[in-house]
C-alpha atoms as a PDB file:
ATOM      1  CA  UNK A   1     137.500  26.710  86.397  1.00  0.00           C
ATOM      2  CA  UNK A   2     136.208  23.210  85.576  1.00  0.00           C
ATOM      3  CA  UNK A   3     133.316  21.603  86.605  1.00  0.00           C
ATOM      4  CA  UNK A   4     134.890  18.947  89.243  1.00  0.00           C
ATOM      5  CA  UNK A   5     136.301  22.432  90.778  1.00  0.00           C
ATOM      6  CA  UNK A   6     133.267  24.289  90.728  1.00  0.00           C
ATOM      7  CA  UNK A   7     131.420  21.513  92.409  1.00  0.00           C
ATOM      8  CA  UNK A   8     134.125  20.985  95.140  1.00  0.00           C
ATOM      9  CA  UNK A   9     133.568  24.221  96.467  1.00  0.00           C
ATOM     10  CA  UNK A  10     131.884  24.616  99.971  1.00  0.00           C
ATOM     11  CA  UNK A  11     128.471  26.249  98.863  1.00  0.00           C
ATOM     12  CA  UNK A  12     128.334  27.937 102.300  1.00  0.00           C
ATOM     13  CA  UNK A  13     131.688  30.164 102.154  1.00  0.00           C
ATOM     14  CA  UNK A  14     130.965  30.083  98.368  1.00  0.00           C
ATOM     15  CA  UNK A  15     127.735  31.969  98.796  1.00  0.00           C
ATOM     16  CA  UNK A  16     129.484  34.247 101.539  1.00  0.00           C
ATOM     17  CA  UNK A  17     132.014  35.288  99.428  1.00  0.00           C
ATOM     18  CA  UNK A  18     129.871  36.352  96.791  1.00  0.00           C
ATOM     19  CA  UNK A  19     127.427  38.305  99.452  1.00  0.00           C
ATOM     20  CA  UNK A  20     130.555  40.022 100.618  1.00  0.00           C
ATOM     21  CA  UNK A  21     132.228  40.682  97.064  1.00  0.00           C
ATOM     22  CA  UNK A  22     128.687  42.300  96.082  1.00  0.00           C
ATOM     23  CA  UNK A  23     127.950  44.694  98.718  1.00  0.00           C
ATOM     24  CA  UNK A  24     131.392  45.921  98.335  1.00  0.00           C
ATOM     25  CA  UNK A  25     129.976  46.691  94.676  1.00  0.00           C
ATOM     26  CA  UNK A  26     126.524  47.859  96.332  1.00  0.00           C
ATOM     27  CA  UNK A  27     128.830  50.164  98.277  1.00  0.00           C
ATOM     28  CA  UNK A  28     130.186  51.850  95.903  1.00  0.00           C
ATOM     29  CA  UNK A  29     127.025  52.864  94.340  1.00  0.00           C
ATOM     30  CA  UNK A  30     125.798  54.071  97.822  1.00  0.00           C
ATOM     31  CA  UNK A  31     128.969  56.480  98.226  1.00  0.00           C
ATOM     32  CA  UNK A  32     127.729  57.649  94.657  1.00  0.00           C
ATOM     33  CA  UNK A  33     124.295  58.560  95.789  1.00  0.00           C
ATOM     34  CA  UNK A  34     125.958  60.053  99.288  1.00  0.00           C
ATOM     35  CA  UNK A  35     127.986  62.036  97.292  1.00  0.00           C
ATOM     36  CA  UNK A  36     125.087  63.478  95.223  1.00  0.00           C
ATOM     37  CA  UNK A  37     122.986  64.032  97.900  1.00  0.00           C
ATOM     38  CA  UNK A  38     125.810  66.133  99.830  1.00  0.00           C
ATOM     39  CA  UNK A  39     126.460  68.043  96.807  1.00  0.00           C
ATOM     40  CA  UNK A  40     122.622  68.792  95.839  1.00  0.00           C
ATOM     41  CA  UNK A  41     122.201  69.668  99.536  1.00  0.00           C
ATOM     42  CA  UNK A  42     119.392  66.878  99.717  1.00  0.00           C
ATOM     43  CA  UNK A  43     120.295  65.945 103.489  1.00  0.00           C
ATOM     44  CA  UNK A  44     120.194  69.725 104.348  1.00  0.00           C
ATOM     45  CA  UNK A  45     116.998  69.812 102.627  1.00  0.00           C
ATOM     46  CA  UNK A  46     115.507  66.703 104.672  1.00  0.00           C
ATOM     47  CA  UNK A  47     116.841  67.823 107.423  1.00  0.00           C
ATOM     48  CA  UNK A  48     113.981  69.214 110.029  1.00  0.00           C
ATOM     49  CA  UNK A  49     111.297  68.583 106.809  1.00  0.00           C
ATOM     50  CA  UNK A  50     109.809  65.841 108.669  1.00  0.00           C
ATOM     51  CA  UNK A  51     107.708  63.368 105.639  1.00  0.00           C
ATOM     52  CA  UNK A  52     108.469  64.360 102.631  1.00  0.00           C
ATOM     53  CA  UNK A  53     107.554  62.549  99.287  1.00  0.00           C
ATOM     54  CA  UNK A  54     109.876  63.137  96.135  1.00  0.00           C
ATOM     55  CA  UNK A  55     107.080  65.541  94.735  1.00  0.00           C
ATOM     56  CA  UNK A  56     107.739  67.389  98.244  1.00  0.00           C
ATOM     57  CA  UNK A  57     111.441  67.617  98.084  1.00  0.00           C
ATOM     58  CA  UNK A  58     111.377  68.916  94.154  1.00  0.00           C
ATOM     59  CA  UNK A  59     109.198  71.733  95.502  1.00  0.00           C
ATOM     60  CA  UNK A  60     111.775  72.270  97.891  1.00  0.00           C
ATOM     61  CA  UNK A  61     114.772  72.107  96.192  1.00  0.00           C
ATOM     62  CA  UNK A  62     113.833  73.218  92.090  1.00  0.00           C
ATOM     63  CA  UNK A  63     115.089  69.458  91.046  1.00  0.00           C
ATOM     64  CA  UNK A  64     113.639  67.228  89.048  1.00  0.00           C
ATOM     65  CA  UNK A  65     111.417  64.918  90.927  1.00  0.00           C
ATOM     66  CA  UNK A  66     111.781  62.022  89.316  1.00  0.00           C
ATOM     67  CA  UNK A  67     115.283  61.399  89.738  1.00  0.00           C
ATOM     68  CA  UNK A  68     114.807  62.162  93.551  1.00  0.00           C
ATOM     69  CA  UNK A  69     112.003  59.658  93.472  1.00  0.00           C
ATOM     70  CA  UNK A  70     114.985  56.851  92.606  1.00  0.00           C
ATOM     71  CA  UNK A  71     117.341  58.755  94.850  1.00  0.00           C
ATOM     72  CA  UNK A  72     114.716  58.697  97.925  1.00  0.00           C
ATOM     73  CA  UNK A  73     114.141  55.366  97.386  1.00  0.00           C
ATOM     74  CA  UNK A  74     118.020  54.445  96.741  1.00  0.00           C
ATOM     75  CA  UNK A  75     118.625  56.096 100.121  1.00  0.00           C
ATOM     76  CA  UNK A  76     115.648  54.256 101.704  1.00  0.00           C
ATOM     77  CA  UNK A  77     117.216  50.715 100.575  1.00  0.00           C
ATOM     78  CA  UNK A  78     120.309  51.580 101.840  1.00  0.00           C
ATOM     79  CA  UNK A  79     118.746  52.386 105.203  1.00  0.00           C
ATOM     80  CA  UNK A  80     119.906  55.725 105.493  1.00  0.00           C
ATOM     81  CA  UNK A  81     116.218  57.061 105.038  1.00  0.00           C
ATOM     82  CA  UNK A  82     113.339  56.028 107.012  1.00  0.00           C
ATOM     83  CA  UNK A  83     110.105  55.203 104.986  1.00  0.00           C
ATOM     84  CA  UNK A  84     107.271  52.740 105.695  1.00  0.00           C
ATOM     85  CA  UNK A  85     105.346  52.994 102.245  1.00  0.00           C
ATOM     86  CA  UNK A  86     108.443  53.685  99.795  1.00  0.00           C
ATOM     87  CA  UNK A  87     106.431  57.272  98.536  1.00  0.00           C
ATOM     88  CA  UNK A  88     107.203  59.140 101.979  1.00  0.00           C
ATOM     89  CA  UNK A  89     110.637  59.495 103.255  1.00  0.00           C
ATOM     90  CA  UNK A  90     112.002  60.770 106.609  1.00  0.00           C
ATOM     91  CA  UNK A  91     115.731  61.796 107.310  1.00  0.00           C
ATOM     92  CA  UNK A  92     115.623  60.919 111.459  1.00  0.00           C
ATOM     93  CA  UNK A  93     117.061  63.213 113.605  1.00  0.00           C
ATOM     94  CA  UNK A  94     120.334  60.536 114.288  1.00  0.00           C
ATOM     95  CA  UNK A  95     121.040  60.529 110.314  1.00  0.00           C
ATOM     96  CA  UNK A  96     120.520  63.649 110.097  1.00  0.00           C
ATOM     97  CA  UNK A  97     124.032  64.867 113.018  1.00  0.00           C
ATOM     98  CA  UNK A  98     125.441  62.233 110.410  1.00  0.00           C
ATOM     99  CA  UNK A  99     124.654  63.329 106.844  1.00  0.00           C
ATOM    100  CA  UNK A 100     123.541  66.623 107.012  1.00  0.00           C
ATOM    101  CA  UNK A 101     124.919  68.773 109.792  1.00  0.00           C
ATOM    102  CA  UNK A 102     128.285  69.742 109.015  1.00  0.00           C
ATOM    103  CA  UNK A 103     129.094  71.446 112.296  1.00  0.00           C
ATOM    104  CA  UNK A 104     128.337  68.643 114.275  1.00  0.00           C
ATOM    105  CA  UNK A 105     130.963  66.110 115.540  1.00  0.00           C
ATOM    106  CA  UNK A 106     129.422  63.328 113.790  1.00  0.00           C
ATOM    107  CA  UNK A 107     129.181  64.516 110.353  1.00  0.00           C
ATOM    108  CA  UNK A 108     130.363  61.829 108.103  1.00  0.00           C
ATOM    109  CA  UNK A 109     128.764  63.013 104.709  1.00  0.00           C
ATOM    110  CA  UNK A 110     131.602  65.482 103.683  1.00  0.00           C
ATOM    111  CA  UNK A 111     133.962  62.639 102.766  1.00  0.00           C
ATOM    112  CA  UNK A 112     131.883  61.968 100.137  1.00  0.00           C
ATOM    113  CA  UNK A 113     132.045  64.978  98.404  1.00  0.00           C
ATOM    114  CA  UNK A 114     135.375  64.192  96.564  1.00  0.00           C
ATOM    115  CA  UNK A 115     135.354  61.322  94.269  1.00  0.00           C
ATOM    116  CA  UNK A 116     138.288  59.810  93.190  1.00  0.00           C
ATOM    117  CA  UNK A 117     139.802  59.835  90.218  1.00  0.00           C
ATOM    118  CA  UNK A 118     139.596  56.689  87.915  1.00  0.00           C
ATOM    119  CA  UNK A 119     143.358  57.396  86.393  1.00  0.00           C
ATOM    120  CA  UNK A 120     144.046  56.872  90.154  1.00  0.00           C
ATOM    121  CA  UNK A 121     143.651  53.043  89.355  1.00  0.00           C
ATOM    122  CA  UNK A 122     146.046  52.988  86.946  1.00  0.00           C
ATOM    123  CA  UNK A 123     148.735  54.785  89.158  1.00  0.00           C
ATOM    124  CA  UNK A 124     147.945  52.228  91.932  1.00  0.00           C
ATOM    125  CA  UNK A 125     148.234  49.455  89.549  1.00  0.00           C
ATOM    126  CA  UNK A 126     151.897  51.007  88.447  1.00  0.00           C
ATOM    127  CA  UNK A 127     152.875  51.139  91.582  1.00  0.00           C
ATOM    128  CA  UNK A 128     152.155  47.559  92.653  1.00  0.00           C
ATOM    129  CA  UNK A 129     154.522  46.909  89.653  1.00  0.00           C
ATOM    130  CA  UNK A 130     157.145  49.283  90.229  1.00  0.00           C
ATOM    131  CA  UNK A 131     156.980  49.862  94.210  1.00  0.00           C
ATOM    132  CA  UNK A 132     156.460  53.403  93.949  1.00  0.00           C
ATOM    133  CA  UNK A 133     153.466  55.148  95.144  1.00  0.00           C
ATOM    134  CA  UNK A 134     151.692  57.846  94.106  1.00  0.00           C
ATOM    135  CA  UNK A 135     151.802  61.158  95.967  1.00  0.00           C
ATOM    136  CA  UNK A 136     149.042  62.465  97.563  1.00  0.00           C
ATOM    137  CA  UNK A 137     148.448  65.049  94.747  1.00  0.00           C
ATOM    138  CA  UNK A 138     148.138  62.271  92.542  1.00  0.00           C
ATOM    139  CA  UNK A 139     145.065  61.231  94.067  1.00  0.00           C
ATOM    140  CA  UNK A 140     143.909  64.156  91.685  1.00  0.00           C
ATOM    141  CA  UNK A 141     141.539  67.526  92.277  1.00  0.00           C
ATOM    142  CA  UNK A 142     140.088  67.805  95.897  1.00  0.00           C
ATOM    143  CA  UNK A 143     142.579  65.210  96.973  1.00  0.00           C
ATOM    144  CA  UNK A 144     143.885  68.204  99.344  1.00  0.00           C
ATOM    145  CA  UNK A 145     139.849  67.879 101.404  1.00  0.00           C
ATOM    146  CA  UNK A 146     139.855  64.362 101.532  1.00  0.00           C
ATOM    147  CA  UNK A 147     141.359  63.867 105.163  1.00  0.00           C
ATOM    148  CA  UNK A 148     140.326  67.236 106.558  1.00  0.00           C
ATOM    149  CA  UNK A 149     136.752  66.134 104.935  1.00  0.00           C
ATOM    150  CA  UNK A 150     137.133  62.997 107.749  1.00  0.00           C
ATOM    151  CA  UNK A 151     138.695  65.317 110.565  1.00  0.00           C
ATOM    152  CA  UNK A 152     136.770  68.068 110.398  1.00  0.00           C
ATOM    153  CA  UNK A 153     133.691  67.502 112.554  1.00  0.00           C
ATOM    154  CA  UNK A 154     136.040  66.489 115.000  1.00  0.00           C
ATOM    155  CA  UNK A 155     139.054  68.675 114.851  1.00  0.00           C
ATOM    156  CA  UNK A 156     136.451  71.577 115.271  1.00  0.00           C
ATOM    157  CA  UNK A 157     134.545  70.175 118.532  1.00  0.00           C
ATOM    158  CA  UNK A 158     137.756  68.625 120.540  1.00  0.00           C
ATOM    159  CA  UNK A 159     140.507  70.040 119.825  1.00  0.00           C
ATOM    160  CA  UNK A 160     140.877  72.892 121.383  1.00  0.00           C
ATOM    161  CA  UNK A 161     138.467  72.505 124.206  1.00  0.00           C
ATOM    162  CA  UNK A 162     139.068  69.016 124.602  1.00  0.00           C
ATOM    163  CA  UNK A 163     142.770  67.836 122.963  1.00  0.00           C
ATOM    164  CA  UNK A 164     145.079  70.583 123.751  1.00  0.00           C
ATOM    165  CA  UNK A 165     144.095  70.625 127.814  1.00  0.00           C
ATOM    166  CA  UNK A 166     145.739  67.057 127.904  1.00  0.00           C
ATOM    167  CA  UNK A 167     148.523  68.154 127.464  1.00  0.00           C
ATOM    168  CA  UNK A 168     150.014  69.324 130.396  1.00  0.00           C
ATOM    169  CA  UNK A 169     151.711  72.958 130.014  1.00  0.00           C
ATOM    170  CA  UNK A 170     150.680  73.401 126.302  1.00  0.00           C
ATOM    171  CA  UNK A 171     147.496  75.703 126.989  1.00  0.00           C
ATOM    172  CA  UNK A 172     149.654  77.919 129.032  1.00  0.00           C
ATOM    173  CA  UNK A 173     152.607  78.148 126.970  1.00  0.00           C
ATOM    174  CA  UNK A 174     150.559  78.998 124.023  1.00  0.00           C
ATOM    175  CA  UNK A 175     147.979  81.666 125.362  1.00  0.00           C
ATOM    176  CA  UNK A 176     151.804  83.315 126.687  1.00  0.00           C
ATOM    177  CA  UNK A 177     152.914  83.117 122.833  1.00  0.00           C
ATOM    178  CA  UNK A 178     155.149  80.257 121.651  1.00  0.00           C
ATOM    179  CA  UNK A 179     155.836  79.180 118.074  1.00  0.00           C
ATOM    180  CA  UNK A 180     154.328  75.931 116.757  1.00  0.00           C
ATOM    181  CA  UNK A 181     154.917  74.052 113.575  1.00  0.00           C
ATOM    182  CA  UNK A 182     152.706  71.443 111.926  1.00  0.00           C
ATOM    183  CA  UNK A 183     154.623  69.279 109.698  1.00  0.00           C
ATOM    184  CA  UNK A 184     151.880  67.475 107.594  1.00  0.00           C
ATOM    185  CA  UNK A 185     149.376  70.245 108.175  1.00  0.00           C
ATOM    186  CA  UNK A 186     147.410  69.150 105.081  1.00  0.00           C
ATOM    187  CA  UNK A 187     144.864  72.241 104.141  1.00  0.00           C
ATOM    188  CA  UNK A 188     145.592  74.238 107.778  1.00  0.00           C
ATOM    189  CA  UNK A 189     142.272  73.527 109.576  1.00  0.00           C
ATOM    190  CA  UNK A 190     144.469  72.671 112.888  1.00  0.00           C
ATOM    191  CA  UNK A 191     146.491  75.559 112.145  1.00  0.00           C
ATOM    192  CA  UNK A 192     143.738  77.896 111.697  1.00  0.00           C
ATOM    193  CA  UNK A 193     141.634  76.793 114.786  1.00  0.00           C
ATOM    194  CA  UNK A 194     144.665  76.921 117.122  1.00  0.00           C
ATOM    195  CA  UNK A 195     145.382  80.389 115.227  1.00  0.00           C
ATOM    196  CA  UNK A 196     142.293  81.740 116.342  1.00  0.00           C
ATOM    197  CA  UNK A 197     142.402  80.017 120.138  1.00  0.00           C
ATOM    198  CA  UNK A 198     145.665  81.628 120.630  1.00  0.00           C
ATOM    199  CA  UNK A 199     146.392  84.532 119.016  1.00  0.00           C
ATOM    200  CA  UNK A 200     149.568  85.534 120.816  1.00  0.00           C
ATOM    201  CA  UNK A 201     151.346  82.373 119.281  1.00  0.00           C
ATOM    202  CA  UNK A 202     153.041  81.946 115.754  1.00  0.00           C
ATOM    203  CA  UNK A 203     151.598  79.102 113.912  1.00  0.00           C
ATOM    204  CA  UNK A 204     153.651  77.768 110.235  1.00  0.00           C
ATOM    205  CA  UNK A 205     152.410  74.635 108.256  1.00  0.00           C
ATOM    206  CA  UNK A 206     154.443  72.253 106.021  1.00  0.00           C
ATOM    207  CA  UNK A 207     153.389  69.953 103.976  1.00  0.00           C
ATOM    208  CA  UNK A 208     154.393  67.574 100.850  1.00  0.00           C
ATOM    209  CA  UNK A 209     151.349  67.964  99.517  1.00  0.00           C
ATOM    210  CA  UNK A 210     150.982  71.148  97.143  1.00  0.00           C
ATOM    211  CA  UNK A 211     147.905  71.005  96.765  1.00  0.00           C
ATOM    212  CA  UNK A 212     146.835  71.558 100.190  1.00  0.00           C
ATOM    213  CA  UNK A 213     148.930  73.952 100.822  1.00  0.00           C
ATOM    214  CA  UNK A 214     147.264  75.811  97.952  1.00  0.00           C
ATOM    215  CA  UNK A 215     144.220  75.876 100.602  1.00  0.00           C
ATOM    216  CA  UNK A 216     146.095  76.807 103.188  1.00  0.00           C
ATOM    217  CA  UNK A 217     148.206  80.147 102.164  1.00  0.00           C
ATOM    218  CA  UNK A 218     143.820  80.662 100.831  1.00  0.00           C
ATOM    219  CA  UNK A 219     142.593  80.144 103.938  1.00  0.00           C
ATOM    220  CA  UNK A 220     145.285  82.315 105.971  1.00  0.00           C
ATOM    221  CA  UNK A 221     145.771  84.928 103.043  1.00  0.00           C
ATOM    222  CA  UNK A 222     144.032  87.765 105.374  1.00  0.00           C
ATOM    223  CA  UNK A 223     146.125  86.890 108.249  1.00  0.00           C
ATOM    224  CA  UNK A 224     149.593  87.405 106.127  1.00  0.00           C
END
């Protein structure tokens, strides 16, 4: 870009742009730091602690403290920590049905626990050139958790108590015994908690995604 182009531009979308283009970046290395606090079991550790410092949550957890010290503080900038000094940090009750309560309806923090693979750019980027996507096992290893990772929480509070009432006739047909099929059942959490709400039915899951069904025949393997 030349310098009669730079300078036509409006400063104010110029400077919003950039804002918005950078804490797309500043995201990124937030899911990062989500992930590893998932995986360390960090929020769990937090959670019910009440003020902790990063010498406090080494104690608790056998890591090293100075690389919680950056992660408390990471997680404080990110506002998804309370602290008022920047040495003590507090996981509020609120965060905590969000990050670190995975039987709760709000738990958001499992869909970080899967990162993506990188080679999944370069499939992408193929596939913008030869308008073929990738399948969902190309997404790579623990592509098969990512959506029940976002359903979960959900899935496992409303859907039988809540969901499957709303639809008139369906509770009563299926406590009699019927036989359901899922076609994109993914890993069989549906499957499994209708499974168990209604044991007279027959439950069978199909989907394209081998992976997942890995998972599944796992998860129902006693029930064969």
């Amino acid at each position: 870009m030349g310098d009669d182009q730079q300078q036509a531009l409006d400063p104010d979308l110029l400077g919003r742009y950039t804002l918005t283009t950078w804490g797309y970046k500043q995201g990124e290395t937030v899911s990062l730091m989500i992930h590893l606090g998932t995986r360390l079991g960090l929020y769990e550790a937090l959670d019910g602690a009440g003020k902790v410092t990063s010498g406090d949550l080494a104690a608790i957890t056998g890591l090293h403290e100075r690389w919680l010290r950056e992660w408390l503080r990471g997680q404080a900038a990110a506002q998804l920590l309370a602290s008022e000094d920047g040495e003590t940090f507090f996981l509020e009750p609120e965060a905590a049905a969000v990050l670190a309560r995975s039987g709760g309806p709000t738990f958001a923090a499992g869909v970080f626990r899967n990162l993506r693979d990188p080679a999944m750019a370069d499939r992408l980027a193929d596939a913008f050139r030869s308008g073929l996507g990738p399948t969902y096992d190309d997404q790579g290893e623990g592509s098969e958790m990512h959506v029940e990772a976002m359903l979960a929480p959900m899935a496992r509070t409303l859907l039988v108590p809540v969901v499957m009432p709303m639809l008139e006739g369906v509770v009563d047909r299926l406590a009699a015994g019927a036989k359901v099929v899922d076609v994109g059942c993914g890993a069989g959490l549906a499957l499994e908690l209708l499974a168990d709400a209604f044991p007279n039915s027959e439950f069978e899951g199909y989907d394209i995604s081998e992976r997942a069904i890995a998972v599944a025949r796992e998860r129902f393997a006693d029930r064969a």
